[in-house]
C-alpha atoms as a PDB file:
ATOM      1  CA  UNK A   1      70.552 -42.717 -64.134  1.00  0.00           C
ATOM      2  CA  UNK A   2      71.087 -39.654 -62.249  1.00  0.00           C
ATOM      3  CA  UNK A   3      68.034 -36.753 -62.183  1.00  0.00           C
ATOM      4  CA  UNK A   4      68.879 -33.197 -62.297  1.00  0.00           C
ATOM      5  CA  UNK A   5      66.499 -30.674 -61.167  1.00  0.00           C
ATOM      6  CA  UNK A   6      67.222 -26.840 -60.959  1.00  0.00           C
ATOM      7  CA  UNK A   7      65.808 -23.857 -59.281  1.00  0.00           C
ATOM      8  CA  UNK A   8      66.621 -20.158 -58.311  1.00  0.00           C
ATOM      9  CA  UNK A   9      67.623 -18.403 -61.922  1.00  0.00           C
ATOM     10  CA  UNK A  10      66.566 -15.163 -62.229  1.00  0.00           C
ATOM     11  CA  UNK A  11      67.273 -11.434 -62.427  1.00  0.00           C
ATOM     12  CA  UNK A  12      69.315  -9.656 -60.535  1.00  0.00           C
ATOM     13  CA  UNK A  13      71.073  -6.052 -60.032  1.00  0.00           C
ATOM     14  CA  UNK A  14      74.973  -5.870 -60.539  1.00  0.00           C
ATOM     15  CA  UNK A  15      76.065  -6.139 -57.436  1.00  0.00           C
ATOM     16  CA  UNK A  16      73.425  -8.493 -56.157  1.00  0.00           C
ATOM     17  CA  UNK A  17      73.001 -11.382 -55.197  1.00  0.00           C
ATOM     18  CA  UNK A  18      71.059 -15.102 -56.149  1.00  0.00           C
ATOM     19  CA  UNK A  19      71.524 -18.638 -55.224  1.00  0.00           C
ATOM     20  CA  UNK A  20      70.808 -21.537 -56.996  1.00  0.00           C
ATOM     21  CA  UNK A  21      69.911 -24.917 -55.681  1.00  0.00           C
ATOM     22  CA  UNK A  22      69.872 -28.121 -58.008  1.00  0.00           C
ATOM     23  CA  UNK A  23      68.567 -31.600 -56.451  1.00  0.00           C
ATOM     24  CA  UNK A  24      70.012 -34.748 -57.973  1.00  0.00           C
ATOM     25  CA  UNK A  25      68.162 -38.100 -57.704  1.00  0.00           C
ATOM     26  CA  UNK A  26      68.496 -41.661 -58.958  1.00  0.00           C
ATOM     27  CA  UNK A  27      71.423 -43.783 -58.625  1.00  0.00           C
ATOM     28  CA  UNK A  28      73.448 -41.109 -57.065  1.00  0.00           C
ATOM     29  CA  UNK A  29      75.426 -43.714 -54.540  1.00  0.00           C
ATOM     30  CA  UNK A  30      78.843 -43.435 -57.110  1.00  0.00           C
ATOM     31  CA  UNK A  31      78.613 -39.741 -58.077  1.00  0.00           C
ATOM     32  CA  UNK A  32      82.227 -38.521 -58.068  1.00  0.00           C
ATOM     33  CA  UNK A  33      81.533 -35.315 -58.242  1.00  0.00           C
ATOM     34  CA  UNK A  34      78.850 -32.473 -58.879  1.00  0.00           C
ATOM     35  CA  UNK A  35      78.533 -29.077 -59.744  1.00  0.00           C
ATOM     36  CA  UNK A  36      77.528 -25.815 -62.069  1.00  0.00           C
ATOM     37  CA  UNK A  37      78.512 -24.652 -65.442  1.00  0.00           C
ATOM     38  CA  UNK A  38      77.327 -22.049 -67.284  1.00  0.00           C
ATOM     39  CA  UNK A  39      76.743 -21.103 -70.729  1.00  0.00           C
ATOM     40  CA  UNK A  40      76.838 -17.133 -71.902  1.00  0.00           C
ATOM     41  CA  UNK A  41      75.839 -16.431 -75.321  1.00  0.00           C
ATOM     42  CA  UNK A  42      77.937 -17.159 -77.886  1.00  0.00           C
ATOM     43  CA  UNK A  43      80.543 -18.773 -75.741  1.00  0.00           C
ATOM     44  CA  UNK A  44      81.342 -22.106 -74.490  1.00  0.00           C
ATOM     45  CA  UNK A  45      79.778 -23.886 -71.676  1.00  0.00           C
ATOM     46  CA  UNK A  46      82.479 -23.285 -68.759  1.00  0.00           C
ATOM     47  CA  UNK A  47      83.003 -24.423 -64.819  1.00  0.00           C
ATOM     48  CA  UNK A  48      81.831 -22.316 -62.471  1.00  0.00           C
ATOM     49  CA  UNK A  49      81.813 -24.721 -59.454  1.00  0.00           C
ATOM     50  CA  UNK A  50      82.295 -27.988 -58.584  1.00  0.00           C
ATOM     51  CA  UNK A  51      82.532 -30.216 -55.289  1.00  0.00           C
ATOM     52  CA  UNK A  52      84.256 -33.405 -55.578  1.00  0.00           C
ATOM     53  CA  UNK A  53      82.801 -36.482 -53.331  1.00  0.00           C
ATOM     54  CA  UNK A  54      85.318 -35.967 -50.833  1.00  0.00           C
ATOM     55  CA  UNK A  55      83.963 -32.165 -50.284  1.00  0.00           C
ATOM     56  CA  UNK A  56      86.801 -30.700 -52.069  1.00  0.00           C
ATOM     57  CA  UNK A  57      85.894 -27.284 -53.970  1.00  0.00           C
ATOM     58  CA  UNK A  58      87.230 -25.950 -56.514  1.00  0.00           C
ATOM     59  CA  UNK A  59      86.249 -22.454 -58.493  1.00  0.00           C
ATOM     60  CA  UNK A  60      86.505 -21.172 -62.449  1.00  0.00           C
ATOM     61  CA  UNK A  61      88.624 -18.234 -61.800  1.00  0.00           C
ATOM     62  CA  UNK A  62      85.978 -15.583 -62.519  1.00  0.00           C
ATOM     63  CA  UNK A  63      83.648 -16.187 -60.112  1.00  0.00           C
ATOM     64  CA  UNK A  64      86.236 -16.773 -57.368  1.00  0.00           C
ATOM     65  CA  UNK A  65      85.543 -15.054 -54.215  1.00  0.00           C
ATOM     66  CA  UNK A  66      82.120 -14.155 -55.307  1.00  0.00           C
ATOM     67  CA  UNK A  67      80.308 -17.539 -55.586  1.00  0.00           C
ATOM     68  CA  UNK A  68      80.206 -20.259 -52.979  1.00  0.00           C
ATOM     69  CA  UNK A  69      79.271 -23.725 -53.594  1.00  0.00           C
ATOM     70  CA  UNK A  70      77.712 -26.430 -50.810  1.00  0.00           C
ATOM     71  CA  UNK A  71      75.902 -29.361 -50.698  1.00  0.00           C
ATOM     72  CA  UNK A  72      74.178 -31.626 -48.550  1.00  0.00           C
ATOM     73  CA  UNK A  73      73.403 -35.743 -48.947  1.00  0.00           C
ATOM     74  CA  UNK A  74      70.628 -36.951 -47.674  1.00  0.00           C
ATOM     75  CA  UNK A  75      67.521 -39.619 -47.631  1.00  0.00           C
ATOM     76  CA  UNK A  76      69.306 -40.673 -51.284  1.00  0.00           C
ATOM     77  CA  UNK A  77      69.260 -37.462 -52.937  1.00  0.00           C
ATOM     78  CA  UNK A  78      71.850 -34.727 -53.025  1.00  0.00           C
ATOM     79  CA  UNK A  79      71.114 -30.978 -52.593  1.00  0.00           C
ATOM     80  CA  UNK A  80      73.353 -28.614 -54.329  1.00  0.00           C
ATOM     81  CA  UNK A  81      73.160 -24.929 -53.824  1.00  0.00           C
ATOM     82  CA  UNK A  82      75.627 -21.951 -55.527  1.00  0.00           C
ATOM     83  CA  UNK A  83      75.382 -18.885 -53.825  1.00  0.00           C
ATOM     84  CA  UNK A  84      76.344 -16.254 -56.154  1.00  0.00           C
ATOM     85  CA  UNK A  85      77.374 -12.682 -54.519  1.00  0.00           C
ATOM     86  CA  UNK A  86      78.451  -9.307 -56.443  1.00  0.00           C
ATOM     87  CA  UNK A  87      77.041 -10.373 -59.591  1.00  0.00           C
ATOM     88  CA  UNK A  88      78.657  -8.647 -62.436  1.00  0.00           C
ATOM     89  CA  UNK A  89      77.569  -8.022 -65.959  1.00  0.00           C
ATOM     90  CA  UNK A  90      79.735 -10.857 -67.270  1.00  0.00           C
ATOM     91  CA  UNK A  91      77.359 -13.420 -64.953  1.00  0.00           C
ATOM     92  CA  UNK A  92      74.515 -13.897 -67.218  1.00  0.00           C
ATOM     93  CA  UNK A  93      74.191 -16.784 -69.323  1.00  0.00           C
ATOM     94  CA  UNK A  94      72.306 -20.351 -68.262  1.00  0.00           C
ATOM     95  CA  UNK A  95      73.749 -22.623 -65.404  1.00  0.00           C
ATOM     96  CA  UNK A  96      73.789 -26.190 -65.565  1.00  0.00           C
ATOM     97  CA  UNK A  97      73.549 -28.431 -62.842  1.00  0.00           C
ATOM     98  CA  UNK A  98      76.269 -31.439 -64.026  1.00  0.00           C
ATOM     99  CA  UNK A  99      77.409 -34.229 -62.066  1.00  0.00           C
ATOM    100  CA  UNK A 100      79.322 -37.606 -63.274  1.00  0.00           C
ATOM    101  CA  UNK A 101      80.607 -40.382 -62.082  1.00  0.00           C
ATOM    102  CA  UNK A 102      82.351 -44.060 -64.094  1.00  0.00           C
ATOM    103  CA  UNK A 103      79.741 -44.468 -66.099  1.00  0.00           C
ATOM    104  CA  UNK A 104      78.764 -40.909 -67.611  1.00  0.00           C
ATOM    105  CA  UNK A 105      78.025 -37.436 -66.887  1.00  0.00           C
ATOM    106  CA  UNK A 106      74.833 -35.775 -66.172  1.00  0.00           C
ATOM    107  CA  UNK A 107      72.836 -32.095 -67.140  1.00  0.00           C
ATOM    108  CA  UNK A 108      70.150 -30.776 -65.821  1.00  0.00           C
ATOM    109  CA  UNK A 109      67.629 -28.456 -68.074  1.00  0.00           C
ATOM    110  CA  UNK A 110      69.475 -25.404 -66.961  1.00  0.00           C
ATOM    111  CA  UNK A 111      68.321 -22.160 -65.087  1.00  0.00           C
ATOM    112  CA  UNK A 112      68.468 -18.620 -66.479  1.00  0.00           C
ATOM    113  CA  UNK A 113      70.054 -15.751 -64.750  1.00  0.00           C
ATOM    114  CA  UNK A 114      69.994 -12.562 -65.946  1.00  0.00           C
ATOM    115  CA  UNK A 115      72.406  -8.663 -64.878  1.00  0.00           C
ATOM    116  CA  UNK A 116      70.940  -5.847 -64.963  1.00  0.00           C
ATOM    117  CA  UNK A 117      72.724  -2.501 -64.213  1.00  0.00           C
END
């Protein structure tokens, strides 16, 4: 089993900025991969980014440029952070913390982030 835990939703100004962190936990030792998706209203969940085990990134193409994705393994947990710059209206929506690996994949609760203009 593999714990998800995320922080740093919020509200923001277009334009702004917020990062997110997300700690996973548990048997983390054959995680392939781990990341964020988010989920606008009435749409489908989609990738925003992801970090394979090997540290290779990879973006969804709208937040290309503007987010950044890192991570950082240690004392058997994982720390996952998204920094999100020049937030646009089209950002909003709830971002998931997911990470899998052979045997399944993982969610956190999800975090809340919120444009204003």
């Amino acid at each position: 089993q593999v714990q998800l835990t995320e922080s740093g939703g919020g509200s923001v100004q277009a334009g702004g900025s917020l990062r997110l962190s997300c700690e996973a936990s548990g048997t983390i030792s054959k995680l392939a991969g781990i990341g964020w998706f988010r989920q606008a209203p009435g749409k489908e969940r989609e990738k925003a980014a992801i970090i394979r085990d090997g540290g290779r990134t990879s973006y969804g193409d709208s937040v290309k440029g503007r987010f950044t994705i890192s991570r950082n393994r240690d004392n058997g947990k994982i720390s996952l952070w998204m920094q999100m710059n020049s937030q646009k209206l089209e950002d909003p929506g709830i971002y998931y913390c997911n990470s899998w690996q052979p045997n399944g994949a993982y969610w956190g609760q999800g975090t809340q982030v919120t444009v204003s203009s």
